[in-house]
Protein backbone atom coordinates (compact mmCIF):
# COMPACT_ATOMS: atom_id res chain seq x y z
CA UNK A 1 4.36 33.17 41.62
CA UNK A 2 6.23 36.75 40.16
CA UNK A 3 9.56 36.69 38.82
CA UNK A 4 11.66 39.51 37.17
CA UNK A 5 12.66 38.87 33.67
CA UNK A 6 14.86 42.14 32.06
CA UNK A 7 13.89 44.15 34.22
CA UNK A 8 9.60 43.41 34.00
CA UNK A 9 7.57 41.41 35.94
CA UNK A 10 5.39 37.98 34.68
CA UNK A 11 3.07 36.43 36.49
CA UNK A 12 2.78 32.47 36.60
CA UNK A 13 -0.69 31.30 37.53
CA UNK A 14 -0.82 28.22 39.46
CA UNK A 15 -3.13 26.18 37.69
CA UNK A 16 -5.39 26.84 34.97
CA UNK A 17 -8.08 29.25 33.25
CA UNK A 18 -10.00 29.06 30.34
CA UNK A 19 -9.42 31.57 27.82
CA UNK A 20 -12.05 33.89 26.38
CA UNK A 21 -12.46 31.76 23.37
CA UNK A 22 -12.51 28.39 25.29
CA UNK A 23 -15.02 29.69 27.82
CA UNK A 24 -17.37 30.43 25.14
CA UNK A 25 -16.69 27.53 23.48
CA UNK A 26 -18.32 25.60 26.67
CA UNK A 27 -21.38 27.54 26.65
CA UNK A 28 -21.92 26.23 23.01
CA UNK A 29 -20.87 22.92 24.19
CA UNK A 30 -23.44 23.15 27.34
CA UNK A 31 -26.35 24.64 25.31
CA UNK A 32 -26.19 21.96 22.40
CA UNK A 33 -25.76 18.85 25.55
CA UNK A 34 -28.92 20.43 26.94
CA UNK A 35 -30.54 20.13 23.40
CA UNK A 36 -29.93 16.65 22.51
CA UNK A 37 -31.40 16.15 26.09
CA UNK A 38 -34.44 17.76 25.28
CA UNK A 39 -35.02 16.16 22.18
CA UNK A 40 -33.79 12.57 22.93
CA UNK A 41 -35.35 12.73 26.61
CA UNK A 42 -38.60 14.92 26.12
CA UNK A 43 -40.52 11.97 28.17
CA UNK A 44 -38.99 12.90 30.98
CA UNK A 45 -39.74 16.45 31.02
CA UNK A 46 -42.36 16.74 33.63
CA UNK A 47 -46.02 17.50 32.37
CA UNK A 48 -46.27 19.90 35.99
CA UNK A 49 -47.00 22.41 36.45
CA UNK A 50 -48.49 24.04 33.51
CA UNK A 51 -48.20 20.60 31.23
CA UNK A 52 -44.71 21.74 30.34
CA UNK A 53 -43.39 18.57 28.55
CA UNK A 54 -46.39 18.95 25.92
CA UNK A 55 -45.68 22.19 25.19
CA UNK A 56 -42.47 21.36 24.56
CA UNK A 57 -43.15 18.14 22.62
CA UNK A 58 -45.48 20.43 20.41
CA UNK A 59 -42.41 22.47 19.03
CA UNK A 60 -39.68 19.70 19.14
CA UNK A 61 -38.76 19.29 15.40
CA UNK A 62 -38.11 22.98 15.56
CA UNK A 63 -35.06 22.23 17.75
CA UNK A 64 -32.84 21.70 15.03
CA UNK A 65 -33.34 25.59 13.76
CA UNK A 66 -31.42 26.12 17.96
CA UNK A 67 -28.58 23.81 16.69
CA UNK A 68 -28.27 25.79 13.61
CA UNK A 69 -28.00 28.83 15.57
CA UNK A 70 -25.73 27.21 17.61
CA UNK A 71 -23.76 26.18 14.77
CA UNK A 72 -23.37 30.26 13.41
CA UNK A 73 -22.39 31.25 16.98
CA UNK A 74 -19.51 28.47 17.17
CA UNK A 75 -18.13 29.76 13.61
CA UNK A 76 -18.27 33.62 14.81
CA UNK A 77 -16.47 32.44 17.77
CA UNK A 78 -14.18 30.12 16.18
CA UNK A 79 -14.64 27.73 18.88
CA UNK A 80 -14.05 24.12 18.10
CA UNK A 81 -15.41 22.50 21.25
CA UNK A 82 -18.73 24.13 20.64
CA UNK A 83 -18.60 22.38 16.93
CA UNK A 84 -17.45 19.26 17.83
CA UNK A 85 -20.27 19.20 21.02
CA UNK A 86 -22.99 19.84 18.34
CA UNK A 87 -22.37 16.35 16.72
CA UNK A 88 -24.33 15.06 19.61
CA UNK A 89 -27.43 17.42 18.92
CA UNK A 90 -27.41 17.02 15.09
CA UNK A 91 -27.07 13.19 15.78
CA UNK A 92 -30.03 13.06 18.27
CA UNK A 93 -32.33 15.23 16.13
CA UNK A 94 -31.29 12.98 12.72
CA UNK A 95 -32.45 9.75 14.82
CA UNK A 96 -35.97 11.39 15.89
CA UNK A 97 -36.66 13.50 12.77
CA UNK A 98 -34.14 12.42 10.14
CA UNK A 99 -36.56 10.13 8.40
CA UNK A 100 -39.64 12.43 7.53
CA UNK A 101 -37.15 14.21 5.90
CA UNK A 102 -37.01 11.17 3.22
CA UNK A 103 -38.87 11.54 0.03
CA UNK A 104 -41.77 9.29 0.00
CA UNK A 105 -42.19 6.02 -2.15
CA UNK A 106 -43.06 6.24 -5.92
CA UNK A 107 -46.80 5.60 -6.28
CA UNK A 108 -47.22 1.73 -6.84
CA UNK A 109 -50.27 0.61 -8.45
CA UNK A 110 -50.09 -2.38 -7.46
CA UNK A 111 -50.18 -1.40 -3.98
CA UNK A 112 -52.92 -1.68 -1.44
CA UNK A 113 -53.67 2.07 -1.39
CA UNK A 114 -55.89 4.94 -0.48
CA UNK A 115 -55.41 8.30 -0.64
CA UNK A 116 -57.29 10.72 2.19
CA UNK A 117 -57.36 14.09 2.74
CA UNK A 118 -58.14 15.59 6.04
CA UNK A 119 -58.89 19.21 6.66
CA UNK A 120 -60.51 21.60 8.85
CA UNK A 121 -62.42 24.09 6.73
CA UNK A 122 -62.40 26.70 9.43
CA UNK A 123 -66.66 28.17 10.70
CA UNK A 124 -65.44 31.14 9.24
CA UNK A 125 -63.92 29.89 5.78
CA UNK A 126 -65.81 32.70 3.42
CA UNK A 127 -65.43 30.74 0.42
CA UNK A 128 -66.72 26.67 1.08
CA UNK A 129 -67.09 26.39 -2.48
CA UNK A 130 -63.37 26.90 -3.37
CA UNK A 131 -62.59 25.42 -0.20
CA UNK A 132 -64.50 21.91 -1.61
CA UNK A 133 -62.91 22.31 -5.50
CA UNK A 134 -59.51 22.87 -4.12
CA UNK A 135 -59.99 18.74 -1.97
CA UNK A 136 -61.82 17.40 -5.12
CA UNK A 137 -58.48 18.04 -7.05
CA UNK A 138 -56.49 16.47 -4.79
CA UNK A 139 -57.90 13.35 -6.08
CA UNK A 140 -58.41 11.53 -2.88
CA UNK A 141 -60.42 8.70 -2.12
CA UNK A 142 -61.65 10.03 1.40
CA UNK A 143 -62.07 13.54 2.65
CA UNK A 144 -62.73 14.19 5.91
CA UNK A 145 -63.70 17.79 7.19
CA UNK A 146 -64.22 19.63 10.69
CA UNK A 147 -65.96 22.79 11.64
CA UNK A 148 -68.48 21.76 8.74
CA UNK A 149 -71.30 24.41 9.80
CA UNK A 150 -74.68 25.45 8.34
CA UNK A 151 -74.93 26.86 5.58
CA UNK A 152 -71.48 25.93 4.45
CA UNK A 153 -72.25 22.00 4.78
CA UNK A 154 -75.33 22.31 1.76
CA UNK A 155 -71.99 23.82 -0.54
CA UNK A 156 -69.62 20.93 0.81
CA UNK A 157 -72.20 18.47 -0.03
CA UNK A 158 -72.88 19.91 -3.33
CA UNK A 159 -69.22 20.61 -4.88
CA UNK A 160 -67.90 17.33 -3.30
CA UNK A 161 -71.06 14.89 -4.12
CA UNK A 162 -69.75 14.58 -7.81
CA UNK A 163 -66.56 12.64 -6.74
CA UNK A 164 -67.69 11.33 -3.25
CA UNK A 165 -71.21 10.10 -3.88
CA UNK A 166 -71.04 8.45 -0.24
CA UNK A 167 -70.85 10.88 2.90
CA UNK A 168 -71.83 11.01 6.62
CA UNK A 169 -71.80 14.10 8.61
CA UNK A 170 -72.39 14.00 12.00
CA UNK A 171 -72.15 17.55 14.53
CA UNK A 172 -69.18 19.57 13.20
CA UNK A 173 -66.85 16.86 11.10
CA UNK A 174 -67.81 14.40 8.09
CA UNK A 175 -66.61 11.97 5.91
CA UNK A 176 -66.60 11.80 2.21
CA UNK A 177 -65.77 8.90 0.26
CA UNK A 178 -65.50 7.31 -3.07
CA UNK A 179 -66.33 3.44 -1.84
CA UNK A 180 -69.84 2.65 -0.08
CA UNK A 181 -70.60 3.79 3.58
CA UNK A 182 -71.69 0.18 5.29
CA UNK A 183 -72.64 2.17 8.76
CA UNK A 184 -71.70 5.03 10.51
CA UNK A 185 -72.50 6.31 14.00
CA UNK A 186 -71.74 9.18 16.25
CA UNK A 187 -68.36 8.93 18.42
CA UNK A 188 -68.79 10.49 22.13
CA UNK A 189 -65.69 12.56 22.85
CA UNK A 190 -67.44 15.24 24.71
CA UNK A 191 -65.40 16.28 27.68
CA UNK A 192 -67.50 16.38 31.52
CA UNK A 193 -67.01 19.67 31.49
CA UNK A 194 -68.45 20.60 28.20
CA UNK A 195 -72.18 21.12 27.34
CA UNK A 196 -74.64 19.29 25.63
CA UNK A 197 -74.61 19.43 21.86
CA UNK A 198 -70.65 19.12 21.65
CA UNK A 199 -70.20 16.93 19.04
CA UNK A 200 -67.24 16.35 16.96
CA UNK A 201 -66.84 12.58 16.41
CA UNK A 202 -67.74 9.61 14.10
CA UNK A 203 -67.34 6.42 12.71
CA UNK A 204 -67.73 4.85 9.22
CA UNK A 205 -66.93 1.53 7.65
CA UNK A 206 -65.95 2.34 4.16
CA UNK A 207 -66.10 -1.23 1.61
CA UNK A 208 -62.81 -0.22 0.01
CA UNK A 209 -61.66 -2.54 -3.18
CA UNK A 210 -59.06 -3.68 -0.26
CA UNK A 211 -61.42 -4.62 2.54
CA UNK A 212 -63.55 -2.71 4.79
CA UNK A 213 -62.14 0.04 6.77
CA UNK A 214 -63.19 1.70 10.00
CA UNK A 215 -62.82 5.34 9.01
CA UNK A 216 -63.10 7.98 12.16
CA UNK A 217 -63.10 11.54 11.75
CA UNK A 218 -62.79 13.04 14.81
CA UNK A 219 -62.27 17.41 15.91
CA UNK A 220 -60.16 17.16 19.98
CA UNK A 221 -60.62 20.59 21.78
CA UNK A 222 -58.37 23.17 20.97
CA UNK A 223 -55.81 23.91 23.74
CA UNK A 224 -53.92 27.19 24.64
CA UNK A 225 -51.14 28.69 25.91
CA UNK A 226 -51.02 31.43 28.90
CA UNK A 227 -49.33 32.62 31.46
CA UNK A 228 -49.87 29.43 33.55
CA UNK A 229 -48.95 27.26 30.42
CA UNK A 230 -50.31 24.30 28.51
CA UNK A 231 -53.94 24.29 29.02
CA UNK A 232 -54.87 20.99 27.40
CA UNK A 233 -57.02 19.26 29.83
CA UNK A 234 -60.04 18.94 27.55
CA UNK A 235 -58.15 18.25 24.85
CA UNK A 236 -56.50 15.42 26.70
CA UNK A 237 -59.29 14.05 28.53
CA UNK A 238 -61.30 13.81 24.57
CA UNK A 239 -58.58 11.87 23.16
CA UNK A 240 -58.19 9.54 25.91
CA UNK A 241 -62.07 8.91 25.11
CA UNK A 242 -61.30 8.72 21.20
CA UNK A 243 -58.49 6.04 22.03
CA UNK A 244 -60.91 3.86 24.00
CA UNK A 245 -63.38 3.84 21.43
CA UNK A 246 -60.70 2.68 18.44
CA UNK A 247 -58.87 -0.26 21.14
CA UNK A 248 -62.50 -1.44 21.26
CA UNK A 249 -62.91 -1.51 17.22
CA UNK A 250 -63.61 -4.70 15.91
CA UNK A 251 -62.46 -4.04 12.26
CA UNK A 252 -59.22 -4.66 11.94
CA UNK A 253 -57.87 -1.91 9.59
CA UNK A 254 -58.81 1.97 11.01
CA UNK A 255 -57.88 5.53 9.66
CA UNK A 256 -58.27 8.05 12.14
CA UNK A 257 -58.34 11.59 10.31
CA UNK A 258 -58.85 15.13 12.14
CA UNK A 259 -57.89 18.04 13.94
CA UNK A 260 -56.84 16.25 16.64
CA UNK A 261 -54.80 20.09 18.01
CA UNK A 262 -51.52 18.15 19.05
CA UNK A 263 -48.79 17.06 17.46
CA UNK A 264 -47.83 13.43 17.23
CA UNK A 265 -44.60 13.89 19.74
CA UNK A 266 -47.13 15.65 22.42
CA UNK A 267 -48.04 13.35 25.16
CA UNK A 268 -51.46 14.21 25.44
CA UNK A 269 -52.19 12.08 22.10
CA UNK A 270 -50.82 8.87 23.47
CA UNK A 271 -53.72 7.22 23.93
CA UNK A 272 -53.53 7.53 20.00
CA UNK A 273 -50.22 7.42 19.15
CA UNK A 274 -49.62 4.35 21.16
CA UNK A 275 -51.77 2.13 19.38
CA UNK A 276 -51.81 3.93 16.02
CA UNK A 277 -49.08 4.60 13.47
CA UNK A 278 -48.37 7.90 12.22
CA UNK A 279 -47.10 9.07 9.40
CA UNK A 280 -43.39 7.78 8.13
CA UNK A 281 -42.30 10.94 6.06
CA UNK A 282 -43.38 14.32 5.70
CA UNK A 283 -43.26 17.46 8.70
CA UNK A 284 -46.94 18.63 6.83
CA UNK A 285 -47.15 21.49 9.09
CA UNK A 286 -50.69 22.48 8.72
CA UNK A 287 -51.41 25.29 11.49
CA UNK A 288 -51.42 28.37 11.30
CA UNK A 289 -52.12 28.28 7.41
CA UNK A 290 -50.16 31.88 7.69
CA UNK A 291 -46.92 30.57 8.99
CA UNK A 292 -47.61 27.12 9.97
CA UNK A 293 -45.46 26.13 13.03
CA UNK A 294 -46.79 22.92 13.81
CA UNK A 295 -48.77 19.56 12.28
CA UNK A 296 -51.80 19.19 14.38
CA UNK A 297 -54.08 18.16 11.21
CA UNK A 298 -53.78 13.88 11.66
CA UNK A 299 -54.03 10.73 9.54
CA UNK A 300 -52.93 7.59 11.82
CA UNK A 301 -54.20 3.94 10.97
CA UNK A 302 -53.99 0.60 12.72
CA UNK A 303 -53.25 -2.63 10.22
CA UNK A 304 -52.18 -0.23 7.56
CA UNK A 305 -49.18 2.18 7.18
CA UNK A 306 -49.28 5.88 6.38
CA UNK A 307 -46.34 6.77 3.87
CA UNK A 308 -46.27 9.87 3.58
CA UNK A 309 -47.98 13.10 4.58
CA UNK A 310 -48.00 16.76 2.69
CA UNK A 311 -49.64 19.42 3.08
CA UNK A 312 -51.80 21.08 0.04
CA UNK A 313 -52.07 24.18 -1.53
CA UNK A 314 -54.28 27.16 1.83
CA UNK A 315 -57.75 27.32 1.18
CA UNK A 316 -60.25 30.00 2.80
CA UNK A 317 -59.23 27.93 6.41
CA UNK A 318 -56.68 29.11 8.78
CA UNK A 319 -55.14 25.13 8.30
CA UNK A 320 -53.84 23.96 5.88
CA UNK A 321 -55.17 20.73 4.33
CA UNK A 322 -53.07 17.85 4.14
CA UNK A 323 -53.37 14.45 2.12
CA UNK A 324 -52.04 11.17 3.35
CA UNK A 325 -50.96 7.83 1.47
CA UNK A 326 -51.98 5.05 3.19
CA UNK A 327 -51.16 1.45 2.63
CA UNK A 328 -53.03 -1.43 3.79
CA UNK A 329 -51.55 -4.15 5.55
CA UNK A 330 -52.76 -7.52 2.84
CA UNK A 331 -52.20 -9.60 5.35
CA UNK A 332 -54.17 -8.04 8.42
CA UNK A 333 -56.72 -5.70 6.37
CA UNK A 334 -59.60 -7.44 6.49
CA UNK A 335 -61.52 -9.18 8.92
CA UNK A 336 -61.97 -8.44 12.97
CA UNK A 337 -59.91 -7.23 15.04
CA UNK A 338 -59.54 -8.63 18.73
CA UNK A 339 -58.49 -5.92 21.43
């Protein structure tokens, strides 16, 4: 509708349009919905093609640095939609993530309580011996290693047999530990597709003052990512094998330590993760030991709770190691287990 007022002309919309200001305020508002969908949702991102929803899952606590974003561009634009829509965001992420953000528990002596470290030492690490000094004075009560490779192994075994006097290597990974080694074996999680001579599994009992534990230390294939995506196949498939050989453990109380090249949100480990607890506080990013983006370094444990996770000070490996508090369950620690 135009009408002259004094002489000028107004225009009178019928109905309405969003301002400038209140448009961009519903971008915010649209980009922060479709965050807290991501994170709260991830399940139902579909895994094809190109096992999307794992690579997504691999990166998912780094969702809150696109809500802080979000939160700078909603103050530059002085748009209070936008910062009212990212309560829903900051919400979702707190549920998921919030907790590892917690410090964790005082040490207890009394407790029920081992300490284990878990690193890959990298085939390429030039120094094994500072490598193996740098895990002694962590003071943990296991150590387990990957990409343990001749020559390096006769320096592992040498700086590390001090404090560990018990060890099992088998292939690539081992196991050292303070407590006696009742039996140990090799784990088969070669993939079909991979050649004879793969071999980056194992399994220990360790007589711990607490009971006897079913240690594994176990190396899944690494994965990539290309132009078609996620390629995790092996990866997957070796975990899935790894899972059916700890549901058919008879001890009741396992640690599972290793490079295990997921993260604990990516689907591909939930033939793990479903039957395992992870850790209850600590990110522990581990990889790259440059700028490391993501935790793919692993301590889980059935009939026993992991506390808290760190990482430790980088070592000649491009990981980082990281050392794990673990707390067995007094009720449920010893004995057999029943699948």
């Amino acid at each position: 509708m135009v009408r002259q007022a004094d002489g000028g002309v107004t225009v009178a919309a019928k109905g309405w349009a969003p301002s400038g200001e209140g448009r961009r305020g519903m971008v915010v508002a649209g980009v922060a919905i479709g965050v807290a969908g991501v994170v709260g949702l991830h399940r139902a991102i579909p895994n094809s093609p190109g096992r999307v929803g794992s690579l997504v899952e691999s990166f998912l606590p780094w969702s809150g640095v696109v809500v802080v974003l979000l939160f700078v561009v909603a103050l530059v634009w002085r748009s209070g939609v936008g910062l009212v829509a990212l309560l829903l965001p900051v919400a979702v992420w707190v549920q998921v993530f919030g907790g590892l953000l917690l410090p964790g528990p005082g040490s207890d002596t009394g407790a029920r309580e081992l300490v284990v470290v878990q690193h890959n030492v990298s085939d390429e690490n030039l120094d094994p011996a500072g490598t193996a000094r740098a895990l002694v004075a962590a003071g943990g009560d296991l150590v387990a290693l990957e990409e343990v490779v001749v020559p390096a192994l006769a320096v592992y075994e040498g700086v590390l047999g001090g404090d560990y006097p018990h060890h099992v290597v088998h292939g690539t990974v081992g196991l050292w530990s303070k407590y006696p080694i009742t039996d140990e074996r090799l784990v088969d999680i070669r993939p079909r597709a991979f050649e004879e001579g793969w071999s980056r599994g194992l399994r220990a009992v360790v007589r711990t003052p607490y009971g006897e534990v079913a240690a594994y230390v176990a190396h899944l294939p690494s994965v990539r990512v290309g132009a078609g995506g996620l390629a995790s196949s092996p990866r997957d498939e070796s975990a899935r094998m790894l899972g059916d050989a700890v549901r058919g453990e008879e001890v009741r109380a396992v640690i599972l330590m290793g490079d295990l090249n997921g993260t604990i949100d990516d689907r591909g480990l939930g033939p793990l993760t479903s039957q395992l607890n992870v850790a209850e506080r600590g990110f522990a990013f581990s990889y790259p030991a440059t700028l490391p983006l993501a935790r793919i370094d692993q301590v889980l444990a059935r009939s026993a709770t992991v506390g808290h996770i760190r990482t430790l000070p980088a070592t000649g490996s491009d990981h980082l190691p990281v050392a794990a508090r673990v707390t067995l369950n007094p009720l449920q620690a010893s004995g057999r287990f029943a699948p």
